[in-house]
PDB file of N, CA and C in Angstrom:
ATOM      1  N   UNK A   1       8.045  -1.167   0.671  1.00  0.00           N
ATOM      2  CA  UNK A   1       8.908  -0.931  -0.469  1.00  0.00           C
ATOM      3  C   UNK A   1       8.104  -0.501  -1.692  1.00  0.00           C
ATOM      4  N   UNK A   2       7.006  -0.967  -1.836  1.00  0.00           N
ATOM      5  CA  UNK A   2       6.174  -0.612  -3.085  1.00  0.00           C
ATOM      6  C   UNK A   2       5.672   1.027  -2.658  1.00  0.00           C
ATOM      7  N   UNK A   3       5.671   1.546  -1.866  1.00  0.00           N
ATOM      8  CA  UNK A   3       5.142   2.806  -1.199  1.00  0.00           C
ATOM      9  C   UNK A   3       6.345   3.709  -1.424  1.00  0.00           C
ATOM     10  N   UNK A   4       7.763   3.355  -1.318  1.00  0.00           N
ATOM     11  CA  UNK A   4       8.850   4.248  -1.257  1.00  0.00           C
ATOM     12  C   UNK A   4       9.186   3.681  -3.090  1.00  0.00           C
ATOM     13  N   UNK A   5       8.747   3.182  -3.522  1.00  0.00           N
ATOM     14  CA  UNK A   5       9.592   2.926  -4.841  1.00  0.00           C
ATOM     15  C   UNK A   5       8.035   3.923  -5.927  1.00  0.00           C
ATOM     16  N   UNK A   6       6.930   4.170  -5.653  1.00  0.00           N
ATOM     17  CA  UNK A   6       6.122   4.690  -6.086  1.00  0.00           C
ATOM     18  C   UNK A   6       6.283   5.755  -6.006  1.00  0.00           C
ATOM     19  N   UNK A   7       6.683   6.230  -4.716  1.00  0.00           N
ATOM     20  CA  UNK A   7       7.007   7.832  -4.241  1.00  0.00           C
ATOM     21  C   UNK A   7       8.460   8.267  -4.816  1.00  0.00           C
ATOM     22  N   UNK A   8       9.238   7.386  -5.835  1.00  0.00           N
ATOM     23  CA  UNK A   8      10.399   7.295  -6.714  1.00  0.00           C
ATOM     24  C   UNK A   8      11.472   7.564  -6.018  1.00  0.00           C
ATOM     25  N   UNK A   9      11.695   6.116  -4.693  1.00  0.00           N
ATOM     26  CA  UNK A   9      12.391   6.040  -4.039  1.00  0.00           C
ATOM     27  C   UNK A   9      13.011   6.794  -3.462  1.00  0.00           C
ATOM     28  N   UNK A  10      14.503   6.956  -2.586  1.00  0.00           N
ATOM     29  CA  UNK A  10      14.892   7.831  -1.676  1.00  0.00           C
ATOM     30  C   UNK A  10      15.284   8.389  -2.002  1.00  0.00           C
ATOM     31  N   UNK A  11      14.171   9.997  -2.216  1.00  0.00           N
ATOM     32  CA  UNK A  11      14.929  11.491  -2.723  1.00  0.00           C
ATOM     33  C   UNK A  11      15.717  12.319  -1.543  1.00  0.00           C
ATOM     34  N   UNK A  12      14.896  11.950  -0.379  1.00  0.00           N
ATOM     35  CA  UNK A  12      14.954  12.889   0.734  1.00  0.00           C
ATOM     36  C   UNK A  12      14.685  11.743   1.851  1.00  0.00           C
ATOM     37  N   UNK A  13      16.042  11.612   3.082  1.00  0.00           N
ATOM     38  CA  UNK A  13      15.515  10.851   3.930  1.00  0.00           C
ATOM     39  C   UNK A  13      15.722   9.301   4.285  1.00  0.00           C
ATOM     40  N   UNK A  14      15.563   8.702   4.749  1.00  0.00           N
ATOM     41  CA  UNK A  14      15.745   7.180   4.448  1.00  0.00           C
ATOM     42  C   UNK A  14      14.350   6.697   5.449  1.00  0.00           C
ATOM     43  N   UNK A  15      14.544   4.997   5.301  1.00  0.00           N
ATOM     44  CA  UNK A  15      13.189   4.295   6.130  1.00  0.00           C
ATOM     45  C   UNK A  15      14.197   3.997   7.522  1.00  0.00           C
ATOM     46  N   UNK A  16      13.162   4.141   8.449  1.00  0.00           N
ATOM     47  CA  UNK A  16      13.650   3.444   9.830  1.00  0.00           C
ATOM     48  C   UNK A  16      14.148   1.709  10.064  1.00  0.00           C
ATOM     49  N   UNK A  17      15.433   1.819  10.188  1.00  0.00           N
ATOM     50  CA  UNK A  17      15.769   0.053  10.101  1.00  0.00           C
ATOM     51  C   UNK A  17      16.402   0.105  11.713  1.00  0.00           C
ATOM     52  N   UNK A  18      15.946  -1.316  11.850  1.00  0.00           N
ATOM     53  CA  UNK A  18      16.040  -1.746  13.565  1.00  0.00           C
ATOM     54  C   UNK A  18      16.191  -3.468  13.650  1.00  0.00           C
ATOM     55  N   UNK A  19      16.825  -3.683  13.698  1.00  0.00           N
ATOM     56  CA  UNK A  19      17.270  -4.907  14.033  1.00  0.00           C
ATOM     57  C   UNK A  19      18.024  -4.944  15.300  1.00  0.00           C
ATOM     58  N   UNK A  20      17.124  -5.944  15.799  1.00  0.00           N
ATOM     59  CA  UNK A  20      16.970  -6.387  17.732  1.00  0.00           C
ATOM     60  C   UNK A  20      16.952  -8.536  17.269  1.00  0.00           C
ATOM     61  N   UNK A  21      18.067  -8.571  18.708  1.00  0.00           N
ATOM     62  CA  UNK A  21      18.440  -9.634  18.785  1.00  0.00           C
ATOM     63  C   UNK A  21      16.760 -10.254  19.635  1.00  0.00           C
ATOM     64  N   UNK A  22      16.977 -11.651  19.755  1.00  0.00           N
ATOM     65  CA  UNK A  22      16.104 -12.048  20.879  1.00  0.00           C
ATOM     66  C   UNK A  22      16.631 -12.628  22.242  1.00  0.00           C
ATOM     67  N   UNK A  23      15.770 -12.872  23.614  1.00  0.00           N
ATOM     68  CA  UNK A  23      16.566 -12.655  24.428  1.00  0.00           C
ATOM     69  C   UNK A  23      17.615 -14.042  24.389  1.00  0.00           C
ATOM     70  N   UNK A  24      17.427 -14.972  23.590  1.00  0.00           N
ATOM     71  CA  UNK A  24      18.359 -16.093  23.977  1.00  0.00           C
ATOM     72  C   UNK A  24      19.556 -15.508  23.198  1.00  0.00           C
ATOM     73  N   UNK A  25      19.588 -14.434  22.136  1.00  0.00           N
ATOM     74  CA  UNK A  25      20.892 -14.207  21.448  1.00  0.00           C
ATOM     75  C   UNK A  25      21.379 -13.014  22.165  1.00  0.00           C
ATOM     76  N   UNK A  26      22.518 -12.958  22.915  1.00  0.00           N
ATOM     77  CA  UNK A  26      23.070 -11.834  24.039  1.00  0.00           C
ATOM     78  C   UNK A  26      24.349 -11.537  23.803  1.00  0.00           C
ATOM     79  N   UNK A  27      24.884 -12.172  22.379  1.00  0.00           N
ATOM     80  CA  UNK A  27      26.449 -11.728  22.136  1.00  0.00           C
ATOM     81  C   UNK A  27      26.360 -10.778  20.835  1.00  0.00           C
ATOM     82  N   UNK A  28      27.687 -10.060  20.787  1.00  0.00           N
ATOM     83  CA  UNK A  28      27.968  -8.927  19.898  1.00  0.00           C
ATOM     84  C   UNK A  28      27.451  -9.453  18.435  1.00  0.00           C
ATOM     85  N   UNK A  29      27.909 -10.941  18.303  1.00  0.00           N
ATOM     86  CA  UNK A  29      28.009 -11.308  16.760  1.00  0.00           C
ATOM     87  C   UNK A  29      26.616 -11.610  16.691  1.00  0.00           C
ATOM     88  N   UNK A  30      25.423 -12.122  17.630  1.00  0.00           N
ATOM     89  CA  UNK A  30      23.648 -12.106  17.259  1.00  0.00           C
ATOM     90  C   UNK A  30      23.546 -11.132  16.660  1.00  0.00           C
ATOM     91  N   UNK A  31      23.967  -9.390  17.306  1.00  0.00           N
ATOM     92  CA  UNK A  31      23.314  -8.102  16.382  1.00  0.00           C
ATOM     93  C   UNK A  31      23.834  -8.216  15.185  1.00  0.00           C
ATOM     94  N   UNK A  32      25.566  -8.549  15.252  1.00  0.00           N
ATOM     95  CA  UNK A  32      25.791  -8.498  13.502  1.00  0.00           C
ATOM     96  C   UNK A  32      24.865  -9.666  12.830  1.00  0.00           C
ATOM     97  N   UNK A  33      24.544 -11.034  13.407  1.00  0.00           N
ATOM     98  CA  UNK A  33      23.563 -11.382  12.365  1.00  0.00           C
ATOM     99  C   UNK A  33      22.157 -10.612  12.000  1.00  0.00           C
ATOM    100  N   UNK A  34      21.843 -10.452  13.021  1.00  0.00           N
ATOM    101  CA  UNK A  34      20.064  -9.305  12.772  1.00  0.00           C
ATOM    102  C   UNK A  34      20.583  -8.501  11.773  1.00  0.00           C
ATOM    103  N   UNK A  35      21.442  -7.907  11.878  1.00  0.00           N
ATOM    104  CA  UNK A  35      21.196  -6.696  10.988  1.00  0.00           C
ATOM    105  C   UNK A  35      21.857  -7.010   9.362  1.00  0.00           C
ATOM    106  N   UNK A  36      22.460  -8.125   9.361  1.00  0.00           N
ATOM    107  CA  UNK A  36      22.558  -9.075   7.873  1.00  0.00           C
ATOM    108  C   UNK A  36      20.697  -9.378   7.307  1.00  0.00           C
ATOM    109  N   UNK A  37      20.840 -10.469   8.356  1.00  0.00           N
ATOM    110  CA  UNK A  37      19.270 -10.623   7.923  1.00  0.00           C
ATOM    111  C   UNK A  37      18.123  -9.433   7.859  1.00  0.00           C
ATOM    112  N   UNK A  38      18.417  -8.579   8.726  1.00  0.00           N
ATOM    113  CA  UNK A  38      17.273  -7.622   8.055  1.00  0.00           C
ATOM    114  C   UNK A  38      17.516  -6.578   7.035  1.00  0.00           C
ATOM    115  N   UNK A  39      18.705  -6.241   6.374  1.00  0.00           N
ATOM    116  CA  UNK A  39      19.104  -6.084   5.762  1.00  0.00           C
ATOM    117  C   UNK A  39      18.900  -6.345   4.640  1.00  0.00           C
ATOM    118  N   UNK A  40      19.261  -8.076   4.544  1.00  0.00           N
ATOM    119  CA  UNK A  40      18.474  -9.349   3.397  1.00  0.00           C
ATOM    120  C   UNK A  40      16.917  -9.018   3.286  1.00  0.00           C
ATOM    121  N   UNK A  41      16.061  -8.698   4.083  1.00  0.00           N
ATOM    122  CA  UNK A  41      15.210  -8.560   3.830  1.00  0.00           C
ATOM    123  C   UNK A  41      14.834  -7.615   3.354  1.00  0.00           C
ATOM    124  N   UNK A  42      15.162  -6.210   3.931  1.00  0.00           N
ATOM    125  CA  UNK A  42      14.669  -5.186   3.030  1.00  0.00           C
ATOM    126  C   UNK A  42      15.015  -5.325   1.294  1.00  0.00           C
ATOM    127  N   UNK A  43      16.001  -6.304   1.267  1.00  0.00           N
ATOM    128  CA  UNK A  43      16.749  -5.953   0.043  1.00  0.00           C
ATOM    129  C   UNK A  43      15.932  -7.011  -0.666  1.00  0.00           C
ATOM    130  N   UNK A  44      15.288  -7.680  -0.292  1.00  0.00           N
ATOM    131  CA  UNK A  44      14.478  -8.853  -1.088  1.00  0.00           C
ATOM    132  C   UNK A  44      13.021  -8.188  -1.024  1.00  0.00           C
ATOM    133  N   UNK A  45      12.449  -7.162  -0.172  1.00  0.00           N
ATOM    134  CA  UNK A  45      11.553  -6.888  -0.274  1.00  0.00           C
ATOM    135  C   UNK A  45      11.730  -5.899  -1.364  1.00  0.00           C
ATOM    136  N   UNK A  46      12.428  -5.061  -1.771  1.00  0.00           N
ATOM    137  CA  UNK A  46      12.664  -4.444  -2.691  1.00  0.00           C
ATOM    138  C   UNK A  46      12.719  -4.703  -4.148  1.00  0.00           C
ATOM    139  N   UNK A  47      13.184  -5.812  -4.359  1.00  0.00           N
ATOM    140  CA  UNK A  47      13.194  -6.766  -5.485  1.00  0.00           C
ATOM    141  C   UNK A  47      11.639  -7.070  -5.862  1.00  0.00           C
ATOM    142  N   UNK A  48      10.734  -7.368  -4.486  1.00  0.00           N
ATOM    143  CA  UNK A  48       9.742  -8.186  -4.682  1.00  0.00           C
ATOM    144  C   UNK A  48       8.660  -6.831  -5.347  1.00  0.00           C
ATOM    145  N   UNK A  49       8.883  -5.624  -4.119  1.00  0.00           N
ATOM    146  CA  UNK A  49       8.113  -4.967  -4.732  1.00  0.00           C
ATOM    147  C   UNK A  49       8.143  -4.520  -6.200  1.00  0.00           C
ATOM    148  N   UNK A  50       9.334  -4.449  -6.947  1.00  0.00           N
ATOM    149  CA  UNK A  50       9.867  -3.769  -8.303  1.00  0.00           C
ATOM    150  C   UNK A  50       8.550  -5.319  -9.517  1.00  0.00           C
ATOM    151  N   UNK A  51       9.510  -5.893  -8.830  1.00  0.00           N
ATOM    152  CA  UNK A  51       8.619  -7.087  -9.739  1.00  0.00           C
ATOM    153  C   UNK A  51       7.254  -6.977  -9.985  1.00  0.00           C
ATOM    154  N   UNK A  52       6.713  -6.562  -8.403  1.00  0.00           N
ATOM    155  CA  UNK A  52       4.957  -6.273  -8.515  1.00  0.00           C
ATOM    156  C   UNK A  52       4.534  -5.150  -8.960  1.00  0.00           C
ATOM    157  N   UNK A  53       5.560  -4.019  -9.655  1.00  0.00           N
ATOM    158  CA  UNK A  53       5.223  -3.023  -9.963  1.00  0.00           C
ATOM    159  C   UNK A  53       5.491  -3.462 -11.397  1.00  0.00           C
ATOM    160  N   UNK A  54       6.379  -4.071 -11.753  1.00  0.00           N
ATOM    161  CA  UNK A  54       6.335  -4.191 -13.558  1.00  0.00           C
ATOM    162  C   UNK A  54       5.209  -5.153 -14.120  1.00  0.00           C
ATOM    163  N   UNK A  55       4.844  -6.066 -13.317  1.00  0.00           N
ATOM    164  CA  UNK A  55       3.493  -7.029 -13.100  1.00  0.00           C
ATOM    165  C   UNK A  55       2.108  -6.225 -13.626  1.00  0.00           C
ATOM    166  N   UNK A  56       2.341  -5.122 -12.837  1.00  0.00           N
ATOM    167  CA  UNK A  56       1.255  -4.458 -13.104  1.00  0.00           C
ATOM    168  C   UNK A  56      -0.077  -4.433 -12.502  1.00  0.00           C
ATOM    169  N   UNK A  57      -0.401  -6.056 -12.100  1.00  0.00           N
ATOM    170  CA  UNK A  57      -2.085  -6.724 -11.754  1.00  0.00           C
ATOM    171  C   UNK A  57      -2.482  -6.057 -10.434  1.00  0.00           C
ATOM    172  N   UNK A  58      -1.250  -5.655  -8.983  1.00  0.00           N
ATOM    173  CA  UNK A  58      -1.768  -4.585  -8.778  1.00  0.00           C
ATOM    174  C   UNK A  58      -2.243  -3.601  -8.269  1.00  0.00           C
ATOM    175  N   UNK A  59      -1.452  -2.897  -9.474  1.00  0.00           N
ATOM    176  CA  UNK A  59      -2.355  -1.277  -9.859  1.00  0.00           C
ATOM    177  C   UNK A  59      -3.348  -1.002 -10.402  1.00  0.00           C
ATOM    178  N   UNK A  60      -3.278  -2.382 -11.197  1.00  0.00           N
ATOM    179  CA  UNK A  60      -4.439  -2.173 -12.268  1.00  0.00           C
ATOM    180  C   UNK A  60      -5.948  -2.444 -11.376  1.00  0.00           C
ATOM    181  N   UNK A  61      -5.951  -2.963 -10.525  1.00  0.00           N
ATOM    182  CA  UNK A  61      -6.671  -3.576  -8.855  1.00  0.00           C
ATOM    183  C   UNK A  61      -7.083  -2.508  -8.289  1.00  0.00           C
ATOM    184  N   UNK A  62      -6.186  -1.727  -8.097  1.00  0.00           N
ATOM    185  CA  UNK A  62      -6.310  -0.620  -7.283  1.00  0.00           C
ATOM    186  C   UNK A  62      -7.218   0.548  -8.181  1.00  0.00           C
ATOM    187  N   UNK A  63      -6.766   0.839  -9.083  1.00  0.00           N
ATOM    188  CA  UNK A  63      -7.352   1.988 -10.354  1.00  0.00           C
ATOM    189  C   UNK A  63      -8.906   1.711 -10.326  1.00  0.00           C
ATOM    190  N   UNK A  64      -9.005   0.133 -10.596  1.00  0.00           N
ATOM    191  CA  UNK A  64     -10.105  -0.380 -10.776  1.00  0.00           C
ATOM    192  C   UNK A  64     -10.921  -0.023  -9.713  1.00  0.00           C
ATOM    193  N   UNK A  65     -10.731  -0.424  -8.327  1.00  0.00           N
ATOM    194  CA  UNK A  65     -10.813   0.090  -7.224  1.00  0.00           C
ATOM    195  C   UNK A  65     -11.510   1.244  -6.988  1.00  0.00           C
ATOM    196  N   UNK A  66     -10.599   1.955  -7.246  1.00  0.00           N
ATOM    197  CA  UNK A  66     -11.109   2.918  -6.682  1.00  0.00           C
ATOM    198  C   UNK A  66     -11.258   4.500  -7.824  1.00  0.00           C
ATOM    199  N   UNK A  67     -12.126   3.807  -9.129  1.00  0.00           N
ATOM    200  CA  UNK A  67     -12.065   4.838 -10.194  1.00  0.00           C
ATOM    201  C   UNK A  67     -12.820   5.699  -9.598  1.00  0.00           C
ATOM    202  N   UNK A  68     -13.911   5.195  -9.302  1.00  0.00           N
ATOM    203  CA  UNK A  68     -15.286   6.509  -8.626  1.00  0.00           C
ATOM    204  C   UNK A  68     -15.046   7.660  -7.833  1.00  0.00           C
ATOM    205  N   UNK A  69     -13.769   7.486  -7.880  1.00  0.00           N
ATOM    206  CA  UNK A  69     -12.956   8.609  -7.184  1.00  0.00           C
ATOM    207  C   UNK A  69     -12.133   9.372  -8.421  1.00  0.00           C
ATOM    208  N   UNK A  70     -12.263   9.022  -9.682  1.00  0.00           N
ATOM    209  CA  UNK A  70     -11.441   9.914 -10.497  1.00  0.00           C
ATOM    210  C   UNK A  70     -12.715  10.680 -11.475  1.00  0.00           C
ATOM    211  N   UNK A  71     -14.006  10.695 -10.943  1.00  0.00           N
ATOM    212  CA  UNK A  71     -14.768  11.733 -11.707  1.00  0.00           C
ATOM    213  C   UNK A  71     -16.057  11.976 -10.635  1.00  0.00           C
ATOM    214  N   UNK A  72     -17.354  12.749 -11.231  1.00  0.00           N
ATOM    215  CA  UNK A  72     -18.471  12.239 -10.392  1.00  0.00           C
ATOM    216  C   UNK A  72     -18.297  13.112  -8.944  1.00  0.00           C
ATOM    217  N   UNK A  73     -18.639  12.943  -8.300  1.00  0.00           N
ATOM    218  CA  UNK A  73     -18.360  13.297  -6.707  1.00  0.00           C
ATOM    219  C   UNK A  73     -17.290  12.988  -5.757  1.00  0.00           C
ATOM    220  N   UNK A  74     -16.837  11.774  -6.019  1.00  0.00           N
ATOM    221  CA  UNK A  74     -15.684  11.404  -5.676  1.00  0.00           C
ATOM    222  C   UNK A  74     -14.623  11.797  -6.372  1.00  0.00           C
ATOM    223  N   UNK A  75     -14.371  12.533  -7.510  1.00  0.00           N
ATOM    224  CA  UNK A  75     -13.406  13.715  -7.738  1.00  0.00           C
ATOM    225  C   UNK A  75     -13.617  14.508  -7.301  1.00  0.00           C
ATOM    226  N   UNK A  76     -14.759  15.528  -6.931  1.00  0.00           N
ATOM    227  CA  UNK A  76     -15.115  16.807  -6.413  1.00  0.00           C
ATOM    228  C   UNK A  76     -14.682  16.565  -4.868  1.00  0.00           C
ATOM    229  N   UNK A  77     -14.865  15.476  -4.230  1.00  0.00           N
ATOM    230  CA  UNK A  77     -14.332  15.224  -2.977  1.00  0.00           C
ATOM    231  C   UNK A  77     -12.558  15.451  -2.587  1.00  0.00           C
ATOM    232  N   UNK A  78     -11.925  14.675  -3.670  1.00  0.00           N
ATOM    233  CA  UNK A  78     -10.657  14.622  -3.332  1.00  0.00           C
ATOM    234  C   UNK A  78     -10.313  15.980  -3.814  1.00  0.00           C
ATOM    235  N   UNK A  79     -10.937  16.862  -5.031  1.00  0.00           N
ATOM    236  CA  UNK A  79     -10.891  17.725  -4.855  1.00  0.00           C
ATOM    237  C   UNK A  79     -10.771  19.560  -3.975  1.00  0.00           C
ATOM    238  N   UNK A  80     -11.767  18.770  -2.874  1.00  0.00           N
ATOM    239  CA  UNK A  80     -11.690  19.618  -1.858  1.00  0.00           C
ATOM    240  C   UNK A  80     -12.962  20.738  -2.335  1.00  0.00           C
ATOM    241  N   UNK A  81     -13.791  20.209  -3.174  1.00  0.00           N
ATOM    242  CA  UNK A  81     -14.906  21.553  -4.224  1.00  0.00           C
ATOM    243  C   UNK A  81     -15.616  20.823  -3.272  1.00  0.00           C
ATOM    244  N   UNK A  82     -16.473  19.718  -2.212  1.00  0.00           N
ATOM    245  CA  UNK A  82     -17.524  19.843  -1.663  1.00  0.00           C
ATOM    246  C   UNK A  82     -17.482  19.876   0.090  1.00  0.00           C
ATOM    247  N   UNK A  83     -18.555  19.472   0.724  1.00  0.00           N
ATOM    248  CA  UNK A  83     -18.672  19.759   2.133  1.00  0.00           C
ATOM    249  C   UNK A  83     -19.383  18.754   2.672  1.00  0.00           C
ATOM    250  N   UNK A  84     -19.895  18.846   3.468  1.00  0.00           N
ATOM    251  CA  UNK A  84     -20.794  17.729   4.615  1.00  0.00           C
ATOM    252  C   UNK A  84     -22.468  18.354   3.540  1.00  0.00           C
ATOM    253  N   UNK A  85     -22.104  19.684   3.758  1.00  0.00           N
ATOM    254  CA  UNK A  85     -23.790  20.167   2.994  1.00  0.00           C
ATOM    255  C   UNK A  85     -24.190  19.458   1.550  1.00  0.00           C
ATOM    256  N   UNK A  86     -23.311  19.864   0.852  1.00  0.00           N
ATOM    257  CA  UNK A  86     -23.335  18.783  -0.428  1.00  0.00           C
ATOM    258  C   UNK A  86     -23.260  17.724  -0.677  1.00  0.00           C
ATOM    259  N   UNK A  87     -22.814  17.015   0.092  1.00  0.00           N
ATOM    260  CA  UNK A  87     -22.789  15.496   0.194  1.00  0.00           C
ATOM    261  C   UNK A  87     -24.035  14.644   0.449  1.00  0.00           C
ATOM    262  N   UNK A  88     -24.797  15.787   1.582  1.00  0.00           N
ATOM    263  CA  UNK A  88     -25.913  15.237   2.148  1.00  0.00           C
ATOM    264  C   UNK A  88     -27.111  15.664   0.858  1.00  0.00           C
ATOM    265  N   UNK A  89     -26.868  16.984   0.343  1.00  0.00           N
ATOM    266  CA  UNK A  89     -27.979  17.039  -0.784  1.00  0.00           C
ATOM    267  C   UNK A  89     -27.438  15.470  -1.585  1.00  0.00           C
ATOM    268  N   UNK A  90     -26.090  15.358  -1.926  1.00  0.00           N
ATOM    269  CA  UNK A  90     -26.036  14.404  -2.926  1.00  0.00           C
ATOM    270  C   UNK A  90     -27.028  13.062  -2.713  1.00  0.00           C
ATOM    271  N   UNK A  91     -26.712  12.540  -1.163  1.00  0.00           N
ATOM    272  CA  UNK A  91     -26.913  11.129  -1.058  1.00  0.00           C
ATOM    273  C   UNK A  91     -28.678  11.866  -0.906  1.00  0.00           C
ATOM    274  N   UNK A  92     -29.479  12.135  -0.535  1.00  0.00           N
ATOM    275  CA  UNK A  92     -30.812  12.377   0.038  1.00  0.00           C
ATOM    276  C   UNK A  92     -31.044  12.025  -1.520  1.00  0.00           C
ATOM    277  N   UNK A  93     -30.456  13.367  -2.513  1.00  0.00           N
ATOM    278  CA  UNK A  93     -31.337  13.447  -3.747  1.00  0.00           C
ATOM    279  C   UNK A  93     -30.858  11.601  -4.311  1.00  0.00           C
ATOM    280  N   UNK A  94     -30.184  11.170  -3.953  1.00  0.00           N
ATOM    281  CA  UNK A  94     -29.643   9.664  -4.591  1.00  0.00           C
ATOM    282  C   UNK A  94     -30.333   8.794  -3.807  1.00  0.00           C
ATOM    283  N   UNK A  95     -30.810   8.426  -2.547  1.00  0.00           N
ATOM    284  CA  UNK A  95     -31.988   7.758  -1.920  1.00  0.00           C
ATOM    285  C   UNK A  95     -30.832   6.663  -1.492  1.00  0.00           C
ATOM    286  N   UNK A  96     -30.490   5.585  -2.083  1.00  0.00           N
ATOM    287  CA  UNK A  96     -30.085   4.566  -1.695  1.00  0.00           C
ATOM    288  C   UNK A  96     -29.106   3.970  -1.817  1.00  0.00           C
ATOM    289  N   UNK A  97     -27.590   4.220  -1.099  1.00  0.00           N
ATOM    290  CA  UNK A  97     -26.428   3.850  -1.279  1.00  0.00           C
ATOM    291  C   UNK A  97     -26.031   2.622  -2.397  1.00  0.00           C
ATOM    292  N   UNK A  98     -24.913   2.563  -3.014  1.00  0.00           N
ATOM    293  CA  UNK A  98     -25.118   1.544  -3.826  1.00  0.00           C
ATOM    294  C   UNK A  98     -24.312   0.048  -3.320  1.00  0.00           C
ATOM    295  N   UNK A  99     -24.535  -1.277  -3.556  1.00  0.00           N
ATOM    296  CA  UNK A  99     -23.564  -1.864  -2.404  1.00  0.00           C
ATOM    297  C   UNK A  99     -22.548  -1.804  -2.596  1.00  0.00           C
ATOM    298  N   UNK A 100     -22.132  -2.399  -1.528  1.00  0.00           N
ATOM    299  CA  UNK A 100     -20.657  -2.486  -1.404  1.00  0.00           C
ATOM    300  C   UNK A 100     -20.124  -3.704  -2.208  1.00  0.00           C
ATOM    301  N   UNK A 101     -18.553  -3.735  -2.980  1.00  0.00           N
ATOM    302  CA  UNK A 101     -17.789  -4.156  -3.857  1.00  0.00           C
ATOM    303  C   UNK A 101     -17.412  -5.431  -3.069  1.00  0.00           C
ATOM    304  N   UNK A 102     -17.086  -6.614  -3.132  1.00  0.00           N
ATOM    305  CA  UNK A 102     -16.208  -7.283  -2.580  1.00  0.00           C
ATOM    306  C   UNK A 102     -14.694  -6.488  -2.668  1.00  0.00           C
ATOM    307  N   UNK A 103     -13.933  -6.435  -1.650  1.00  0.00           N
ATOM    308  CA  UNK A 103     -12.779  -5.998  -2.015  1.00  0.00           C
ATOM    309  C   UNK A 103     -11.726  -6.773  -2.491  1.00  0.00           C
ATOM    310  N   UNK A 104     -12.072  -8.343  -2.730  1.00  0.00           N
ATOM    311  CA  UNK A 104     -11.063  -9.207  -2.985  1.00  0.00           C
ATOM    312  C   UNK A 104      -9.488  -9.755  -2.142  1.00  0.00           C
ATOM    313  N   UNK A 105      -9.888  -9.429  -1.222  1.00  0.00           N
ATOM    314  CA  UNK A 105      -8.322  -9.498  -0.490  1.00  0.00           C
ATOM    315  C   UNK A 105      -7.990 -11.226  -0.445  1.00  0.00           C
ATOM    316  N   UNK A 106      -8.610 -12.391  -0.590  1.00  0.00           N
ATOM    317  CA  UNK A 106      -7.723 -13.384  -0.616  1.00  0.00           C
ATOM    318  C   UNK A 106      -7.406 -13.463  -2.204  1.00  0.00           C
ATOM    319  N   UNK A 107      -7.996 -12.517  -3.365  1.00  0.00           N
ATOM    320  CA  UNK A 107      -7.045 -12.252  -4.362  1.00  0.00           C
ATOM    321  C   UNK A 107      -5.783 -11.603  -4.478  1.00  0.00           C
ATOM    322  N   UNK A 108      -5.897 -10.983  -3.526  1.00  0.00           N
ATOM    323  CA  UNK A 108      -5.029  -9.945  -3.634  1.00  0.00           C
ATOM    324  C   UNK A 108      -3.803 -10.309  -2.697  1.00  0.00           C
ATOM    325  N   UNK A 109      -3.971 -11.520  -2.016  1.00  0.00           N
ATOM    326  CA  UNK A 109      -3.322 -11.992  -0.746  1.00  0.00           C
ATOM    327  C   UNK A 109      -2.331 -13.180  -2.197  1.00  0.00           C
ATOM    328  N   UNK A 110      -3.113 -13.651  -2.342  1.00  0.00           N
ATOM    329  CA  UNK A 110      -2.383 -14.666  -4.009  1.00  0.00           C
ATOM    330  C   UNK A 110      -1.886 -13.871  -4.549  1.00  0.00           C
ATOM    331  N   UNK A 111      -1.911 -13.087  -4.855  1.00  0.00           N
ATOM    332  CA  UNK A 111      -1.402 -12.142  -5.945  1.00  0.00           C
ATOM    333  C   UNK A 111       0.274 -12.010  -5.191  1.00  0.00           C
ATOM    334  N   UNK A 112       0.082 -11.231  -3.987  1.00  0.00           N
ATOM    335  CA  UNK A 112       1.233 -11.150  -3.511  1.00  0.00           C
ATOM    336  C   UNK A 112       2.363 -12.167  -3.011  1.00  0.00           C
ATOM    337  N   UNK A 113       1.629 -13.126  -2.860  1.00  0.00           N
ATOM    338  CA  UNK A 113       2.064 -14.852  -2.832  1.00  0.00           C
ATOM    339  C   UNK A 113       2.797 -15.124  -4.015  1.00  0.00           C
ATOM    340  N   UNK A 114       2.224 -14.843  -4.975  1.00  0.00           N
ATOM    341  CA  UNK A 114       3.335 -15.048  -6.178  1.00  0.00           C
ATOM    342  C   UNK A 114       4.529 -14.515  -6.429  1.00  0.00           C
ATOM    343  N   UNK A 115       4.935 -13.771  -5.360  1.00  0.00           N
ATOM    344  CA  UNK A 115       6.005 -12.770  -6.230  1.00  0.00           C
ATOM    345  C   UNK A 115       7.173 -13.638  -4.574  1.00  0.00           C
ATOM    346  N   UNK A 116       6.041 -13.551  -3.376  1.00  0.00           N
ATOM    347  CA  UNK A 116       7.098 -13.947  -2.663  1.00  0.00           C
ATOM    348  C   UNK A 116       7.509 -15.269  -2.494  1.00  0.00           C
TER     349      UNK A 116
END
C-alpha cells in the first residue's frame, strides 16, 4: 500500500486480491468470510500505510539511505552517463571501498510496529 499510494494510487489498473478459504472451511459462506477479511485488511493496510507516509520517519530513512545516489557517481549511474569501464577507472583510482552502513532493519521493523 505504501508503493501504490506513492505511485498516487489507482490511476490505471487495480492490485491482485485473492482470498482462498482453508481446507477445513468448504462452504459458500467461508469464501464470503475470506474475502470480508481480506478486504479488512487491505483496507487497514491502507490506513496504516497513509499514516506512515504523513509520519514521515520513513522516507526520511530512506533519502538518508540512499543520498549517494543523488550526486557523485551514484547520480551518473542512475543516470545512465556511466559503464562497467568507468566504474572500474572510478573504484581502482579510489583504492578502497568504503564500509558498509548498518542498514538498521530492527529500526525500521519498530518503526513499522508502531503504526500497526
Amino acid at each position: 500500500m505504501l508503493c501504490i499510494l506513492k505511485m498516487g494510487g489507482f490511476t490505471t489498473g487495480g492490485t491482485n486480491f485473492d482470498a482462498k478459504v482453508r481446507r477445513e472451511s468448504f462452504e459458500p459462506v467461508d469464501l464470503f468470510y475470506a474475502h470480508i477479511g481480506a478486504m479488512d485488511a487491505f483496507a487497514r493496510g491502507l490506513k496504516i500505510a497513509s499514516a506512515i507516509r504523513r509520519d514521515g520517519r520513513l522516507a526520511a530513512f530512506v533519502r538518508e539511505r540512499y543520498a549517494s545516489w543523488d550526486s557523485g557517481i551514484g547520480a551518473k549511474i542512475e543516470q545512465r552517463k556511466v559503464g562497467f569501464e568507468e566504474l572500474e577507472a572510478y573504484m581502482l583510482k579510489k583504492g578502497d571501498i568504503t564500509p558498509n552502513v548498518s542498514g538498521r532493519q530492527e529500526l525500521l521493523e519498530n518503526l513499522i510496529n508502531e503504526f500497526i
